[in-house]
Protein backbone atom coordinates (compact mmCIF):
# COMPACT_ATOMS: atom_id res chain seq x y z
CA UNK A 1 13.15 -27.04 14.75
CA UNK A 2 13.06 -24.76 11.69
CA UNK A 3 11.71 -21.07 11.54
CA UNK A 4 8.75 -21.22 8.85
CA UNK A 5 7.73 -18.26 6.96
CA UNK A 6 3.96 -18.84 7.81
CA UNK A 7 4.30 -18.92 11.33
CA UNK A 8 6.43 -16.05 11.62
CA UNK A 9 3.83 -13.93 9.83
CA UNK A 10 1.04 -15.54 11.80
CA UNK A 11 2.74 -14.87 15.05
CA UNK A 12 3.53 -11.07 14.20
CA UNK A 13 0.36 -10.18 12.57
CA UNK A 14 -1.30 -11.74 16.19
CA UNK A 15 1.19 -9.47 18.28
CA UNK A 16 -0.14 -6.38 16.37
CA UNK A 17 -3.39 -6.74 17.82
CA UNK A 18 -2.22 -7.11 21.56
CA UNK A 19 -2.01 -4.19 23.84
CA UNK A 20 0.72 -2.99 25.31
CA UNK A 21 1.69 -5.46 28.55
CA UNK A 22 3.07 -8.81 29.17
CA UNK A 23 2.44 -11.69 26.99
CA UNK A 24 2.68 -15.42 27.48
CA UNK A 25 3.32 -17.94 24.40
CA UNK A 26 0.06 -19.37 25.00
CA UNK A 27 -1.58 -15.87 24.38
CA UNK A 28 -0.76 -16.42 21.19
CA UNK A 29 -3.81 -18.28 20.70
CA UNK A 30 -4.63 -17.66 16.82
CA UNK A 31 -1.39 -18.56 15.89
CA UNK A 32 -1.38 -21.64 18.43
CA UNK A 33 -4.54 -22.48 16.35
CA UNK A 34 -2.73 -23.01 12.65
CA UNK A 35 0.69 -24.13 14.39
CA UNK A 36 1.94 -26.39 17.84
CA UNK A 37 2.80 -24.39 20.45
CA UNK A 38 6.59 -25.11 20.62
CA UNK A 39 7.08 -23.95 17.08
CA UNK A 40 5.21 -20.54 18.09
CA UNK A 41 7.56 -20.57 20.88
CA UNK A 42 10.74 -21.12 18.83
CA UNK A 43 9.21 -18.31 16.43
CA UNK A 44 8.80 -15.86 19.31
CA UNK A 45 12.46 -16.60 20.32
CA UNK A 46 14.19 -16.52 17.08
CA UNK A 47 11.65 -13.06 16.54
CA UNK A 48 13.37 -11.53 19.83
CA UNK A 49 16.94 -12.76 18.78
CA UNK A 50 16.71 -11.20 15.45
CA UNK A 51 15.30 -7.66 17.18
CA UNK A 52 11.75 -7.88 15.73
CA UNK A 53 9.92 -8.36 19.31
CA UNK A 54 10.64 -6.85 22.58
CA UNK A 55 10.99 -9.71 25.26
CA UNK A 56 12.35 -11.60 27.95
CA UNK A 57 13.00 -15.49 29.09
CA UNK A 58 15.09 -17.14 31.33
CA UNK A 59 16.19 -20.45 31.42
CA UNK A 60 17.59 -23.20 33.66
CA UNK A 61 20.84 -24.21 34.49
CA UNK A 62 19.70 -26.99 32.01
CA UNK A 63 18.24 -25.55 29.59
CA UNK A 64 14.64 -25.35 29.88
CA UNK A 65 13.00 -22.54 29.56
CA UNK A 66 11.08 -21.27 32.90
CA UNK A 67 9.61 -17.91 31.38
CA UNK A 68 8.92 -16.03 28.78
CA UNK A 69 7.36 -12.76 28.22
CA UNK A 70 6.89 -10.80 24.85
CA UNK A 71 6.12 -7.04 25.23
CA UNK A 72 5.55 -5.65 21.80
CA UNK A 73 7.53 -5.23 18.38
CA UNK A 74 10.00 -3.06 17.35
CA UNK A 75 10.33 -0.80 14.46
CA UNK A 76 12.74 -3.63 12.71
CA UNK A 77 9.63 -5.82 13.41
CA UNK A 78 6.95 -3.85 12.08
CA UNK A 79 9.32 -2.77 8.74
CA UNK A 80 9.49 -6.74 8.36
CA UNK A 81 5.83 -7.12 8.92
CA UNK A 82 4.82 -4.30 6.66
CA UNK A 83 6.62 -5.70 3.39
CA UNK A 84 5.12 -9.80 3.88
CA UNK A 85 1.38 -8.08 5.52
CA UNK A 86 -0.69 -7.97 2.62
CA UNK A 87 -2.85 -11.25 2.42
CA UNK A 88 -2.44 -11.33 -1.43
CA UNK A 89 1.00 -10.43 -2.37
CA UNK A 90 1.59 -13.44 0.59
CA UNK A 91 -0.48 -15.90 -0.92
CA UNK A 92 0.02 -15.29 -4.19
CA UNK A 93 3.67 -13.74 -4.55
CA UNK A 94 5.51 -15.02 -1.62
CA UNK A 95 4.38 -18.11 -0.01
CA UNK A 96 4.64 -20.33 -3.90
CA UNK A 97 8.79 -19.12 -3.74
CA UNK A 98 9.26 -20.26 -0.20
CA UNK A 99 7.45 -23.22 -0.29
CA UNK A 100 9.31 -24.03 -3.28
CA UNK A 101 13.07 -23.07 -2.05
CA UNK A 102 11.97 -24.50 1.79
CA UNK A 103 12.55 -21.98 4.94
CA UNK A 104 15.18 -19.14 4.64
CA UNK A 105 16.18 -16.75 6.81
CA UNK A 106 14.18 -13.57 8.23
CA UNK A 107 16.73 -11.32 5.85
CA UNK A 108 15.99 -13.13 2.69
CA UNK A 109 12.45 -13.25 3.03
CA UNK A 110 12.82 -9.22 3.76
CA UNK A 111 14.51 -8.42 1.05
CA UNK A 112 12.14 -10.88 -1.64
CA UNK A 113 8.91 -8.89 -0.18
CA UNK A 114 10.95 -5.69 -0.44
CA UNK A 115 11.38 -6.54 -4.32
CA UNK A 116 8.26 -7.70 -5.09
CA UNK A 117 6.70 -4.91 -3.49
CA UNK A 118 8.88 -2.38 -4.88
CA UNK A 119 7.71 -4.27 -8.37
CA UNK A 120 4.24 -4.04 -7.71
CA UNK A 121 4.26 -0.46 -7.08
CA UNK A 122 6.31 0.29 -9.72
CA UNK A 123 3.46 -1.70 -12.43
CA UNK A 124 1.19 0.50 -10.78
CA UNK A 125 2.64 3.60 -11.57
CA UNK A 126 3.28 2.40 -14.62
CA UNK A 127 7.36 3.18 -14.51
C-alpha cells in the first residue's frame, strides 16, 4: 500500500475538525468519501508512526488489526498540516510536483511546502 500525498492531507485536514475524544477509522467519513477505507487506515497508521496523530491499535497474534483509536494531532502534525493547508498553494504548487515524481515521504513533502511557502512569502514582501 503506498502513503499518497492527497490522502494524508485529506485525512489531517478531517481530524482538525473533530473534538477532542476517541475516533474510529470509519469516522473519518469525508476522507472515506475521496479514498477506500484501508488506505485511510494505512494513512492514519503511518500518521501515528511518524508522530503527527495521537493514537492507539492493537493487533493480533496474526496480524490483524482489532482496534484502533486516533485522539488528536500533535504539534509535529499540525506544523506539517500548516505548510501543505492552503487549498491553492496545494493545487497549484504542490500536488503537479508529486504527481509528477509519484509518492515521497512525509519529510520531503515538508520540506517542498516549507520552500515554496517560504518563496511565496518572500514575492510578497517583495525581498
Amino acid at each position: 500500500m503506498q502513503l499518497t500525498p492527497d490522502c494524508i492531507r485529506d485525512v489531517l485536514l478531517e481530524l482538525e475538525t473533530f473534538h477532542m475524544g476517541a475516533y474510529k477509522a470509519d469516522e473519518f467519513q469525508n476522507s472515506i468519501s475521496s479514498h477506500d477505507r484501508e488506505q485511510v487506515l494505512y494513512t492514519l497508521i503511518k500518521l501515528f508512526e511518524g508522530g503527527y496523530i495521537n493514537a492507539q491499535y492493537e493487533r493480533s497474534p496474526t496480524g490483524q488489526l482489532i482496534t484502533f483509536r486516533v485522539y488528536d494531532m500533535t504539534f509535529q502534525g499540525h506544523e506539517f498540516l500548516e505548510k501543505i493547508r492552503s487549498e491553492t498553494v496545494w493545487d497549484q504548487k504542490l500536488k503537479p510536483v508529486f504527481t509528477t515524481i509519484g509518492s515521497m515521504s512525509l519529510d520531503v513533502i515538508s520540506n517542498v511546502a516549507n520552500s515554496v511557502i517560504t518563496s511565496l512569502v518572500l514575492k510578497k514582501l517583495n525581498l
